[in-house]
C-alpha atoms as a PDB file:
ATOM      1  CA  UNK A   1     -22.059 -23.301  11.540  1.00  0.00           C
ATOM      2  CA  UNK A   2     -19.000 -24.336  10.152  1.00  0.00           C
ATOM      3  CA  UNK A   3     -15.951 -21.632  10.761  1.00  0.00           C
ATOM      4  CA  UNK A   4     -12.794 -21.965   8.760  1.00  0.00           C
ATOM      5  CA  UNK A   5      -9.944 -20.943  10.942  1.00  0.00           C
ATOM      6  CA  UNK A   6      -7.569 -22.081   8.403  1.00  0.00           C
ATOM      7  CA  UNK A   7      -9.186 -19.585   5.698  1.00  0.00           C
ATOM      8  CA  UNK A   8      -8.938 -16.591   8.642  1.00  0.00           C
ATOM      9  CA  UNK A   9      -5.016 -17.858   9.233  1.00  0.00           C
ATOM     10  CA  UNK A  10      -4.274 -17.386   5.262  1.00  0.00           C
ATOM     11  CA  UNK A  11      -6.121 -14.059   5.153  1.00  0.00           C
ATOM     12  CA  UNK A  12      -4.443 -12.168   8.104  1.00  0.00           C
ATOM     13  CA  UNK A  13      -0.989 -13.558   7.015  1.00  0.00           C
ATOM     14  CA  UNK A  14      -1.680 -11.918   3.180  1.00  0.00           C
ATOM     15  CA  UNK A  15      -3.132  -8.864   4.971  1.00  0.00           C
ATOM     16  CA  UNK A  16       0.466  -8.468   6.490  1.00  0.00           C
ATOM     17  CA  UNK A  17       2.349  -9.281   4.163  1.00  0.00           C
ATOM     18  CA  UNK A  18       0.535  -7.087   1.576  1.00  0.00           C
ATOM     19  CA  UNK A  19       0.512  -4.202   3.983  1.00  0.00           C
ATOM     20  CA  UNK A  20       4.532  -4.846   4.653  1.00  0.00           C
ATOM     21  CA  UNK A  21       5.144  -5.284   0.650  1.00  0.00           C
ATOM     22  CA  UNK A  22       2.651  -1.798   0.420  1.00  0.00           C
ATOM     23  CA  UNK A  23       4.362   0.775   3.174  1.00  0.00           C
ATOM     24  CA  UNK A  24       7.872  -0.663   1.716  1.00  0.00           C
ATOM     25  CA  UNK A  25       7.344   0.429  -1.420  1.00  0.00           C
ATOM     26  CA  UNK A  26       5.715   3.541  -0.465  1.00  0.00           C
ATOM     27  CA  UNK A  27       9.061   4.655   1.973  1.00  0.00           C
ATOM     28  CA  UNK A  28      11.288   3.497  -1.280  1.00  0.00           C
ATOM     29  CA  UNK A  29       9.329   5.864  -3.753  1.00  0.00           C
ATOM     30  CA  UNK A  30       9.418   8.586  -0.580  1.00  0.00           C
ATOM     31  CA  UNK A  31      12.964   8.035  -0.672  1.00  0.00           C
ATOM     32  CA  UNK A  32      13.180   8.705  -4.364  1.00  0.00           C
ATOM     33  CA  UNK A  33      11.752  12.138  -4.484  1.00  0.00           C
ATOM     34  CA  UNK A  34      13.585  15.229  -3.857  1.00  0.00           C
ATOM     35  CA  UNK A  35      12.058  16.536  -1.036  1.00  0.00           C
ATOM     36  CA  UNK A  36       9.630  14.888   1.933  1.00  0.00           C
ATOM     37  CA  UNK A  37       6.339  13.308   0.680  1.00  0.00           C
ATOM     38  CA  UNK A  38       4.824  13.291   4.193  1.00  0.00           C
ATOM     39  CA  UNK A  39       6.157  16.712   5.063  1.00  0.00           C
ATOM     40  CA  UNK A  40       4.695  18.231   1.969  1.00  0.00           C
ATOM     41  CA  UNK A  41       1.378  16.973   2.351  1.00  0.00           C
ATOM     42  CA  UNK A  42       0.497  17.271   5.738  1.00  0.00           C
ATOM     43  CA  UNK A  43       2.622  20.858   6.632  1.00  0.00           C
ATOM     44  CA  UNK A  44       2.575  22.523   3.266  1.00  0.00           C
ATOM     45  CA  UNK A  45      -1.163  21.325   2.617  1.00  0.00           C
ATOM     46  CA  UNK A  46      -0.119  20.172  -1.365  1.00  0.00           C
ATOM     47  CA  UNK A  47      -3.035  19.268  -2.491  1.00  0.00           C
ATOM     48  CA  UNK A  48      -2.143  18.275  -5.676  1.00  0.00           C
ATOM     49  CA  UNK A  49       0.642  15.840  -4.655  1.00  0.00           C
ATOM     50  CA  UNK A  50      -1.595  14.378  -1.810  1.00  0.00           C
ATOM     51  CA  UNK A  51      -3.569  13.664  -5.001  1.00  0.00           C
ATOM     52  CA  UNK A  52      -0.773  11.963  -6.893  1.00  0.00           C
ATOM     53  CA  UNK A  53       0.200  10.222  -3.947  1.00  0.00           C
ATOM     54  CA  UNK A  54      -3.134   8.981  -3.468  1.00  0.00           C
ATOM     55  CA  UNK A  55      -3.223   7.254  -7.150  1.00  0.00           C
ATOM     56  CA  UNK A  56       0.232   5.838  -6.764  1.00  0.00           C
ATOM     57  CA  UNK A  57      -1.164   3.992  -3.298  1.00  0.00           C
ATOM     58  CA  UNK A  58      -3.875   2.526  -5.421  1.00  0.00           C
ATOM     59  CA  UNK A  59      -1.321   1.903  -8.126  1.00  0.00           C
ATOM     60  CA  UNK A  60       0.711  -0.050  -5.773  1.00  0.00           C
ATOM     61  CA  UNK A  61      -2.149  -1.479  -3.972  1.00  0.00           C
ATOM     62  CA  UNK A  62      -3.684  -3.242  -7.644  1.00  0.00           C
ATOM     63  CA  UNK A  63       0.035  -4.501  -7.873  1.00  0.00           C
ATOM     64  CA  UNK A  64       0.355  -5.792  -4.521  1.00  0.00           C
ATOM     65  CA  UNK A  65      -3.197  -7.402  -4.501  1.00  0.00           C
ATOM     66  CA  UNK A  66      -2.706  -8.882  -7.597  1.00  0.00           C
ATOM     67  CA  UNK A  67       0.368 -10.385  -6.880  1.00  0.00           C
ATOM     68  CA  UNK A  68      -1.354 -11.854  -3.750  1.00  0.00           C
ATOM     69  CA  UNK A  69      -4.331 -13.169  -5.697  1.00  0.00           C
ATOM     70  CA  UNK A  70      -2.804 -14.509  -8.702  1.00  0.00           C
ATOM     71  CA  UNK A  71      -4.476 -12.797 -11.631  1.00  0.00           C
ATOM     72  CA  UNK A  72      -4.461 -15.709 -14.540  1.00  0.00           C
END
């Protein structure tokens, strides 16, 4: 068995920087909105914005990933 550290090296140092490149972007678009994203979510139980927020993660995570990858 052959194991690739190399391979494992590259993928945790995407992981980070993928993960730093998502919460950033996250806290900038939290920053944008009027009020607290968090705080409106978890205290207020908005269930529709949790919702929105949820598709704008995946948003930004296709972005991020793709960026990452390096779609053709």
């Amino acid at each position: 068995m052959n194991f690739n550290f190399g391979a494992l090296a590259n993928s945790l140092v995407y992981t980070v920087i993928g993960v730093a490149i998502f919460w950033l972007a996250f806290v900038i678009i939290d920053k944008l909105t009027p009020y607290d994203l968090w705080k409106e979510m978890v205290e207020e139980k908005n269930m529709a914005l949790a919702i929105v927020v949820g598709a704008m993660c995946l948003g930004i995570a296709i972005i991020v990933g793709a960026a990452i990858h390096g779609v053709p």
